[in-house]
C-alpha atoms as a PDB file:
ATOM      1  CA  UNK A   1     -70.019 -63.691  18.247  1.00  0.00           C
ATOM      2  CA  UNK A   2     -71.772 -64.851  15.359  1.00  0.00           C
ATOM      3  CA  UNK A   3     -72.430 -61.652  12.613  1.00  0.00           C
ATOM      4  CA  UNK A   4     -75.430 -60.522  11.145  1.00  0.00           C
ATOM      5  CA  UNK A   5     -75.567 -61.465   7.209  1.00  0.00           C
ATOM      6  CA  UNK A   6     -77.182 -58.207   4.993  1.00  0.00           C
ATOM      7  CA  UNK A   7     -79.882 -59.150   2.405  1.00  0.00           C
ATOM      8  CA  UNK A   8     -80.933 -57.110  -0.446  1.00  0.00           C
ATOM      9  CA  UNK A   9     -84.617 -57.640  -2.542  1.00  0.00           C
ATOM     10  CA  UNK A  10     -86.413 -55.434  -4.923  1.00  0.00           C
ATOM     11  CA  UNK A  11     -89.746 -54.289  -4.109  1.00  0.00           C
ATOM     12  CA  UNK A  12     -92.532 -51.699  -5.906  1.00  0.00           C
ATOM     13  CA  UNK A  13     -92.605 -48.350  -4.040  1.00  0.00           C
ATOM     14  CA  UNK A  14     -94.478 -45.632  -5.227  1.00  0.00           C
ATOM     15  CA  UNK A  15     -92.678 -42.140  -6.391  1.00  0.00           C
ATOM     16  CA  UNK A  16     -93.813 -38.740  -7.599  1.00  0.00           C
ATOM     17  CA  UNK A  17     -92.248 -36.244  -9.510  1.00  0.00           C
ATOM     18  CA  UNK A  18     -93.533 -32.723 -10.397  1.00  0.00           C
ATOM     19  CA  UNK A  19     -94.018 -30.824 -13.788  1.00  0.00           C
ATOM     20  CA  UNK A  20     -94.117 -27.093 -15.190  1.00  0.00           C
ATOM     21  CA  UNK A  21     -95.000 -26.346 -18.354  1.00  0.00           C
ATOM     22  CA  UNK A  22     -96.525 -27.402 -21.528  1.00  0.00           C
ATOM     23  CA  UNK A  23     -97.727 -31.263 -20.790  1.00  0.00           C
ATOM     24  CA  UNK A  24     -98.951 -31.624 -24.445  1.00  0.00           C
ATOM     25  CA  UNK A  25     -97.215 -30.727 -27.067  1.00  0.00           C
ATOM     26  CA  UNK A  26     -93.598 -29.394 -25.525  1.00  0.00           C
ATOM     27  CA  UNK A  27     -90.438 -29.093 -27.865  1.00  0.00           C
ATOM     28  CA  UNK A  28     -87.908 -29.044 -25.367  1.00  0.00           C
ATOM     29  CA  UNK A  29     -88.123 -31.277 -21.914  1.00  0.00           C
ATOM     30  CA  UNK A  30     -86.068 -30.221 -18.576  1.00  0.00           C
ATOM     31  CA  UNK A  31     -85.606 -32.891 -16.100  1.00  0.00           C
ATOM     32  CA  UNK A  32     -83.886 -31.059 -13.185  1.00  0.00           C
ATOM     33  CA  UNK A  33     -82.997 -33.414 -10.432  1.00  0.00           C
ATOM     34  CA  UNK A  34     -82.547 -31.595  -6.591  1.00  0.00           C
ATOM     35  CA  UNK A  35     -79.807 -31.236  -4.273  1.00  0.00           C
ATOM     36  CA  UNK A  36     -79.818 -32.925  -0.875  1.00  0.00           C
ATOM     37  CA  UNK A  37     -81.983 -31.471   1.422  1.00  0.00           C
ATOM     38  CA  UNK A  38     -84.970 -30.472  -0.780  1.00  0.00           C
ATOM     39  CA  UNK A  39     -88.713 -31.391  -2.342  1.00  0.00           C
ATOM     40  CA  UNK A  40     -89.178 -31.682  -5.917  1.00  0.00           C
ATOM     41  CA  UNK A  41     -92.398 -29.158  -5.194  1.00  0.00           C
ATOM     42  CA  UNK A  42     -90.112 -27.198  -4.448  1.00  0.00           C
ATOM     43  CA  UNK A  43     -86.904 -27.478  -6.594  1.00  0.00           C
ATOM     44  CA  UNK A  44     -89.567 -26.715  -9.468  1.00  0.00           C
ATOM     45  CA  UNK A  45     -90.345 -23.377  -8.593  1.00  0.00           C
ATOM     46  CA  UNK A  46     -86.675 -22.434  -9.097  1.00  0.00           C
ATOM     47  CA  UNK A  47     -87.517 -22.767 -12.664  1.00  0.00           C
ATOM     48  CA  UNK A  48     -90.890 -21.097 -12.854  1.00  0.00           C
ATOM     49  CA  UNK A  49     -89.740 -17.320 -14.352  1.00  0.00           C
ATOM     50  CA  UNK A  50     -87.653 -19.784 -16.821  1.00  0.00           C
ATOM     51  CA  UNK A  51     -90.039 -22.222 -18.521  1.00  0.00           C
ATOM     52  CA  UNK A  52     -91.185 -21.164 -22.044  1.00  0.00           C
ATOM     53  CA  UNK A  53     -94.503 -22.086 -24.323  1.00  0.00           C
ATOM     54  CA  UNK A  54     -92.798 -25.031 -25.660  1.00  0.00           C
ATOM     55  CA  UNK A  55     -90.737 -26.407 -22.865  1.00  0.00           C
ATOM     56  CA  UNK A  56     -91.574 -29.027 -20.282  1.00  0.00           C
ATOM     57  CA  UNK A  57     -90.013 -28.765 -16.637  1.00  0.00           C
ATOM     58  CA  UNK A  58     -90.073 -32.404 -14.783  1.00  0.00           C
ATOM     59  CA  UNK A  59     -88.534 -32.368 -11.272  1.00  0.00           C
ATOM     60  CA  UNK A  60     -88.163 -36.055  -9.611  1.00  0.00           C
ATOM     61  CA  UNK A  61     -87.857 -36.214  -6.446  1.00  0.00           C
ATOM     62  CA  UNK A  62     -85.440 -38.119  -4.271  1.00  0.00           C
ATOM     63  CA  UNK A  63     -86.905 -41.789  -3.323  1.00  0.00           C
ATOM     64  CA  UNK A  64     -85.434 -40.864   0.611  1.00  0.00           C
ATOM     65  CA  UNK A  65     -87.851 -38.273   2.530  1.00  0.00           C
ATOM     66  CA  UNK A  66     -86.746 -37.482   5.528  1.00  0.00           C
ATOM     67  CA  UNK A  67     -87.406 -34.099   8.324  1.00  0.00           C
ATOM     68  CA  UNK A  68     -84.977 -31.545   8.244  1.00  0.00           C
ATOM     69  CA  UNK A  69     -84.768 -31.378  11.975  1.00  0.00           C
ATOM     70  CA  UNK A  70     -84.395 -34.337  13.686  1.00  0.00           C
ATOM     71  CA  UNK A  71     -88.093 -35.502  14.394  1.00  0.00           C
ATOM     72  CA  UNK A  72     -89.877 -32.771  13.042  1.00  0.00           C
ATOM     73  CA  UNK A  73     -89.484 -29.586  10.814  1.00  0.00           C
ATOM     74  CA  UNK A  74     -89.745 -29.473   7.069  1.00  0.00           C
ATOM     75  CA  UNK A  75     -89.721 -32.845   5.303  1.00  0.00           C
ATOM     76  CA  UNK A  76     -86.910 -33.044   2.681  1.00  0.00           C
ATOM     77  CA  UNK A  77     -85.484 -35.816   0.451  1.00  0.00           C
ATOM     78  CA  UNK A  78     -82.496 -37.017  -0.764  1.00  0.00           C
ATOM     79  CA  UNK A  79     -81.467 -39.110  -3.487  1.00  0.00           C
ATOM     80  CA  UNK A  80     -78.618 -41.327  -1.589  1.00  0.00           C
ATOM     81  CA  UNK A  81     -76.268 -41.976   1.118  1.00  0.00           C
ATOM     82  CA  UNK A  82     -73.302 -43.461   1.569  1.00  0.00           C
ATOM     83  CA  UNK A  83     -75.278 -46.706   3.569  1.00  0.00           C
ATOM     84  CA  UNK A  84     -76.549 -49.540   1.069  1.00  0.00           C
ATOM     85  CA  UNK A  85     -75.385 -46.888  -1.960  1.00  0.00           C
ATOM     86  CA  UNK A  86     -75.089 -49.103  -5.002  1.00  0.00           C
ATOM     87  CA  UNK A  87     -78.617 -50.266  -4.443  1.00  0.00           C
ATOM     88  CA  UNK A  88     -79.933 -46.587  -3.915  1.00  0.00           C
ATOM     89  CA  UNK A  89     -77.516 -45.772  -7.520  1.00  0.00           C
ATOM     90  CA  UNK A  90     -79.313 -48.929  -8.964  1.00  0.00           C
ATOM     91  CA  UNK A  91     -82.919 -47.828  -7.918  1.00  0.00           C
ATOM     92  CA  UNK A  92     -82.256 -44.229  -8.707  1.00  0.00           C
ATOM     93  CA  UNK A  93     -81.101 -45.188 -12.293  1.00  0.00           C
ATOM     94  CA  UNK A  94     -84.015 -47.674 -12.842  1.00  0.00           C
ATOM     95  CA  UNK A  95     -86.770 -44.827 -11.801  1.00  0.00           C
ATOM     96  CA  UNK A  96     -85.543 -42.115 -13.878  1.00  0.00           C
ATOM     97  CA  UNK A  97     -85.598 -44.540 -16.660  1.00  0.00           C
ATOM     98  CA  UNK A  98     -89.306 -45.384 -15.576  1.00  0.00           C
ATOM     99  CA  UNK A  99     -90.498 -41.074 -15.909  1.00  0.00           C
ATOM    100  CA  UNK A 100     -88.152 -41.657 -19.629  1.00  0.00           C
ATOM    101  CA  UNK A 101     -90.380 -44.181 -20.801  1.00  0.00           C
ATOM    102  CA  UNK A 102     -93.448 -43.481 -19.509  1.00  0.00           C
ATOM    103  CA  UNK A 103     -93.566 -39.749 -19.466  1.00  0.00           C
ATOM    104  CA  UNK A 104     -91.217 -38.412 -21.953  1.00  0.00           C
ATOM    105  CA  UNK A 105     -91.112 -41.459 -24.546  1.00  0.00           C
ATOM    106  CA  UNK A 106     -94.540 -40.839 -25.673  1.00  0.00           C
ATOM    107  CA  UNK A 107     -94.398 -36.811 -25.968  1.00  0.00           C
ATOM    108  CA  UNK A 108     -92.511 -37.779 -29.065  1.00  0.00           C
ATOM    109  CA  UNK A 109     -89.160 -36.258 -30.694  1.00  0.00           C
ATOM    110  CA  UNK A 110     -88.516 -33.651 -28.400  1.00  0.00           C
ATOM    111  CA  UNK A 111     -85.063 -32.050 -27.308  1.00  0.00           C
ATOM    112  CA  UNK A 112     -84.247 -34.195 -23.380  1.00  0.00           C
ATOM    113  CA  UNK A 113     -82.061 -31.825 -21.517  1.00  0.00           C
ATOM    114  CA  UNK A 114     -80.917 -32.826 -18.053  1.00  0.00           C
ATOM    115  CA  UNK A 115     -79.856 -30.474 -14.891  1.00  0.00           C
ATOM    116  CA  UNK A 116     -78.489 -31.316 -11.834  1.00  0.00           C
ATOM    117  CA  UNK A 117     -77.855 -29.307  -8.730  1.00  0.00           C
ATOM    118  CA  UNK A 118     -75.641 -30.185  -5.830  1.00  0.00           C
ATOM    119  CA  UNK A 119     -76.166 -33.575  -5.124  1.00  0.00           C
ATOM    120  CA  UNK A 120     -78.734 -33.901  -8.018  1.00  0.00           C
ATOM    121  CA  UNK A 121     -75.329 -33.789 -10.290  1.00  0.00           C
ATOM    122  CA  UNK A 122     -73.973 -36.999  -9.569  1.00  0.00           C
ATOM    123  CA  UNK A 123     -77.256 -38.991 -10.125  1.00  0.00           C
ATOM    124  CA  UNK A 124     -77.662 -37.094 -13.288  1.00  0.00           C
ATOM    125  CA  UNK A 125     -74.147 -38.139 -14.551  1.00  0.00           C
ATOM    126  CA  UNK A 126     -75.087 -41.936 -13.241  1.00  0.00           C
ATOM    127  CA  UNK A 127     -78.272 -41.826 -14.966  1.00  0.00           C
ATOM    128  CA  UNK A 128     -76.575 -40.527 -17.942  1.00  0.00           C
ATOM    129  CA  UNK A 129     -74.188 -43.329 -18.282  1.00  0.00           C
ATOM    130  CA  UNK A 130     -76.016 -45.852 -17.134  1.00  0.00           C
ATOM    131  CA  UNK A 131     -79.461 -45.502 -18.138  1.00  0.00           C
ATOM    132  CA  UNK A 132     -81.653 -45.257 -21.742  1.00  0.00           C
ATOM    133  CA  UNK A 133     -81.830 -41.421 -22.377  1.00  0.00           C
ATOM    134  CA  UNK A 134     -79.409 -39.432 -24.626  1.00  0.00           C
ATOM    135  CA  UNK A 135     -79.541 -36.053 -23.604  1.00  0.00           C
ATOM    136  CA  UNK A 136     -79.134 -33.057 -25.550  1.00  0.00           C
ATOM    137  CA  UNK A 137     -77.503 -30.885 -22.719  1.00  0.00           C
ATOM    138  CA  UNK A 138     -76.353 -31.603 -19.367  1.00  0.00           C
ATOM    139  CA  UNK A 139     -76.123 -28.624 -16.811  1.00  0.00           C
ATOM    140  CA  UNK A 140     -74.256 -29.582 -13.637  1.00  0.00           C
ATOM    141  CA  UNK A 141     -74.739 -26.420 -10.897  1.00  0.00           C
ATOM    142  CA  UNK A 142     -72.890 -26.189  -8.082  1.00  0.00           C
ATOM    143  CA  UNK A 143     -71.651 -30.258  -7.823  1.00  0.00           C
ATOM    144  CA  UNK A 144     -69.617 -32.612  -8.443  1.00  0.00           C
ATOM    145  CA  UNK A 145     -68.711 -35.792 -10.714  1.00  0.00           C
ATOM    146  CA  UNK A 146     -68.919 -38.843  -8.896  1.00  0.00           C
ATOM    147  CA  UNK A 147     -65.635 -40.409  -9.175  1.00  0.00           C
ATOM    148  CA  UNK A 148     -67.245 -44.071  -9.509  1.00  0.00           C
ATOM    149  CA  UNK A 149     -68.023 -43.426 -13.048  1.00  0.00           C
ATOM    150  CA  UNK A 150     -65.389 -44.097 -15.650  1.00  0.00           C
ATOM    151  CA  UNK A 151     -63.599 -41.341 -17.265  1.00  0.00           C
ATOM    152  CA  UNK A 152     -64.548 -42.812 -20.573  1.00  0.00           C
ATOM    153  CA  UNK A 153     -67.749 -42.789 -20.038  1.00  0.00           C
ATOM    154  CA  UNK A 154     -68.542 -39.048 -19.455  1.00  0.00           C
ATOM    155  CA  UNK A 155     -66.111 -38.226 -22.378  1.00  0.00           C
ATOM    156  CA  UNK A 156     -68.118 -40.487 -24.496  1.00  0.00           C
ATOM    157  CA  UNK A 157     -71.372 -38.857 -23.217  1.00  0.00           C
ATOM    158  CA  UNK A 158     -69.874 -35.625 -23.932  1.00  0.00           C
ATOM    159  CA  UNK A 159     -69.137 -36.419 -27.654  1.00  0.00           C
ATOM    160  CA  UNK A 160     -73.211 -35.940 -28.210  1.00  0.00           C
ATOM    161  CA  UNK A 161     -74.449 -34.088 -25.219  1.00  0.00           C
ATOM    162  CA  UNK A 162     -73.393 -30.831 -24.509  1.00  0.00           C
ATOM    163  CA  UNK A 163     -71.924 -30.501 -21.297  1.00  0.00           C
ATOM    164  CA  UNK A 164     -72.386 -27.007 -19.102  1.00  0.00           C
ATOM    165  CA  UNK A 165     -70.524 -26.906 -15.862  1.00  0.00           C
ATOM    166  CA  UNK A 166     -72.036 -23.909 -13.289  1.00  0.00           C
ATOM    167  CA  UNK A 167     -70.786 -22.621  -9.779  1.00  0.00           C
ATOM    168  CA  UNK A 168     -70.853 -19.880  -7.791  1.00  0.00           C
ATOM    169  CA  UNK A 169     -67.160 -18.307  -6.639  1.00  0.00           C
ATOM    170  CA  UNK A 170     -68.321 -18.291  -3.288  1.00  0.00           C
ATOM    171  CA  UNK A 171     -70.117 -21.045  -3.004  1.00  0.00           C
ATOM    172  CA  UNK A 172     -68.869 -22.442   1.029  1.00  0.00           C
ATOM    173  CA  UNK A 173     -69.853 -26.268   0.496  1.00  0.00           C
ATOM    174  CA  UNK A 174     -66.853 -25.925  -2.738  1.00  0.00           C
ATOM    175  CA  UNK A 175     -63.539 -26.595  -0.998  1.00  0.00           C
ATOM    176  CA  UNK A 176     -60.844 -23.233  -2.550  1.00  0.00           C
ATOM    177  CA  UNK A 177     -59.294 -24.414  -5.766  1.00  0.00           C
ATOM    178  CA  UNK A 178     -61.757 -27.439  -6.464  1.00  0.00           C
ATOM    179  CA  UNK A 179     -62.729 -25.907  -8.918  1.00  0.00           C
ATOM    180  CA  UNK A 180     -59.733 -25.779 -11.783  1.00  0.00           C
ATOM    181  CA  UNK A 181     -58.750 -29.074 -10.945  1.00  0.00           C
ATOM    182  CA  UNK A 182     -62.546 -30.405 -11.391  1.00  0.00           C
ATOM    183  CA  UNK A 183     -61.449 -28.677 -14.803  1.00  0.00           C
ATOM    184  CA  UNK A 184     -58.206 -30.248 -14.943  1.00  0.00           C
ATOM    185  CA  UNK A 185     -59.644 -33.544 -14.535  1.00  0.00           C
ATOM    186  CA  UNK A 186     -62.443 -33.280 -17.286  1.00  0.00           C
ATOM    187  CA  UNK A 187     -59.825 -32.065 -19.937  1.00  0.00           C
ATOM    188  CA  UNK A 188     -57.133 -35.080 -18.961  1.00  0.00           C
ATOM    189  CA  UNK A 189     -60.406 -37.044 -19.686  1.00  0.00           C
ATOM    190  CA  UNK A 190     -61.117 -35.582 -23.112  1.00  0.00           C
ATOM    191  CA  UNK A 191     -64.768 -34.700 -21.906  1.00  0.00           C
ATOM    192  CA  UNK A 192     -65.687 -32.107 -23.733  1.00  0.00           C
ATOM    193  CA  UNK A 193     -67.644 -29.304 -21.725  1.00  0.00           C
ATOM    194  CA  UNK A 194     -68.282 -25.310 -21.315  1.00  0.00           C
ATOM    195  CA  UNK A 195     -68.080 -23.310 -18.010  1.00  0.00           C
ATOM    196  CA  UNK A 196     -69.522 -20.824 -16.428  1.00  0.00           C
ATOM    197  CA  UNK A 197     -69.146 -18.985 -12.695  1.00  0.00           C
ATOM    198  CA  UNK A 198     -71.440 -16.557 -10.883  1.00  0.00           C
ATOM    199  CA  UNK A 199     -70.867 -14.475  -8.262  1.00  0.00           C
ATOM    200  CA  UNK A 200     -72.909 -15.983  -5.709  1.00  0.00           C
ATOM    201  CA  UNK A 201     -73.254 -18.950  -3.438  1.00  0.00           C
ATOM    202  CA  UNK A 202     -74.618 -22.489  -3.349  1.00  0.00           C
ATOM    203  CA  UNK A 203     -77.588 -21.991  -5.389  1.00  0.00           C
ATOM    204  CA  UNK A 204     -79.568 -22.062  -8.370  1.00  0.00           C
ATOM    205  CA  UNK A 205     -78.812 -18.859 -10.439  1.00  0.00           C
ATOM    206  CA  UNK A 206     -81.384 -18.328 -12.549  1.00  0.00           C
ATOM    207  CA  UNK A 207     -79.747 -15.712 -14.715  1.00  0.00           C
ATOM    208  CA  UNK A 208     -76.976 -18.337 -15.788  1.00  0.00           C
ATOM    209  CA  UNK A 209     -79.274 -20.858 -16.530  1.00  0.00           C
ATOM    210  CA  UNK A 210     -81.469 -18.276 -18.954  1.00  0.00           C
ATOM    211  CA  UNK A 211     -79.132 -18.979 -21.204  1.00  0.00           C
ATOM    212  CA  UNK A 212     -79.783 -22.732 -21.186  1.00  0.00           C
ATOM    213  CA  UNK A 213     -83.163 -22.830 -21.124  1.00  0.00           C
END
């Protein structure tokens, strides 16, 4: 039986991405990049009680919308699956680069910070190492690594950009003991990096990430 051959070709979509904050003049920029399963309308709200005079929240949001249940429901996004996913990596990287230069570039010299959450951590750490910004911090909550990316890389990154890892000690979508050998690994790897734990679930606590923002 004769296969079907897959093609690949780039074309323009449109995407939108959500702010909080001081537009004009900001010091310090967030870009906080969802888990699966959520809006960027309404990842941003997480941050609401957090943003300050000079700081300016930017939430992408996930280039895959989708419903939550089945046909109908809530409509959520996502920023990849495991179908097609160097492409979705590759078109992920290239439209957080596009918000970089044409939304944060011209604010000026301001402090980039990056956070992700859940599945928002890998594409951060992708973007990170393969796309323009330098970051100032990097706060992965309640995720993972991807273990595509080469150990030198993130040790590299984590030579200029400091490097917060979050999660909750009872967080169910963590498998038990994950969690010291995610530290393991990042030490073996010379990445430099602070921790921190909450009691809590899988979620964005907002009285860790005070202390960030």
């Amino acid at each position: 039986m004769v296969q079907p051959l897959a093609h690949n070709i780039t074309t323009r979509r449109t995407a939108r991405y959500f702010t909080l904050g001081n537009t004009v003049n900001p010091t310090k920029v967030w870009v906080v990049l969802h888990g699966y399963g959520f809006l960027g309308s309404v990842f941003i709200n997480e941050f609401a009680d957090l943003v300050k005079d000079d700081t300016l929240i930017i939430a992408p949001e996930g280039l895959s919308r989708f419903y939550a249940k089945g046909l109908g429901g809530d409509v959520v996004a996502s920023w990849m699956t495991r179908e097609d996913r160097n492409a979705d990596i590759a078109d992920n990287v290239t439209y957080l680069d596009t918000i970089y230069s044409e939304v944060i570039q011209p604010l000026g010299n301001v402090k980039l910070n990056g956070l992700g959450f859940s599945q928002g951590c890998a594409t951060l750490c992708r973007w990170a190492t393969m796309g323009l910004p330098t970051f100032n911090k990097m706060v992965l909550c309640s995720g993972d690594i991807p273990n595509d990316l080469a150990p030198e890389k993130i040790a590299a990154i984590s030579q200029q950009t400091d490097i917060h890892v979050v999660y909750g000690t009872e967080d169910p979508l963590i498998p038990q003991g994950y969690t010291d050998k995610l530290m393991e690994m990042l030490t073996a790897w010379g990445v430099r990096y602070q921790s921190k734990t909450f009691v809590g679930k899988h979620e964005v606590n907002k009285e860790i990430l005070a202390d960030y923002f």
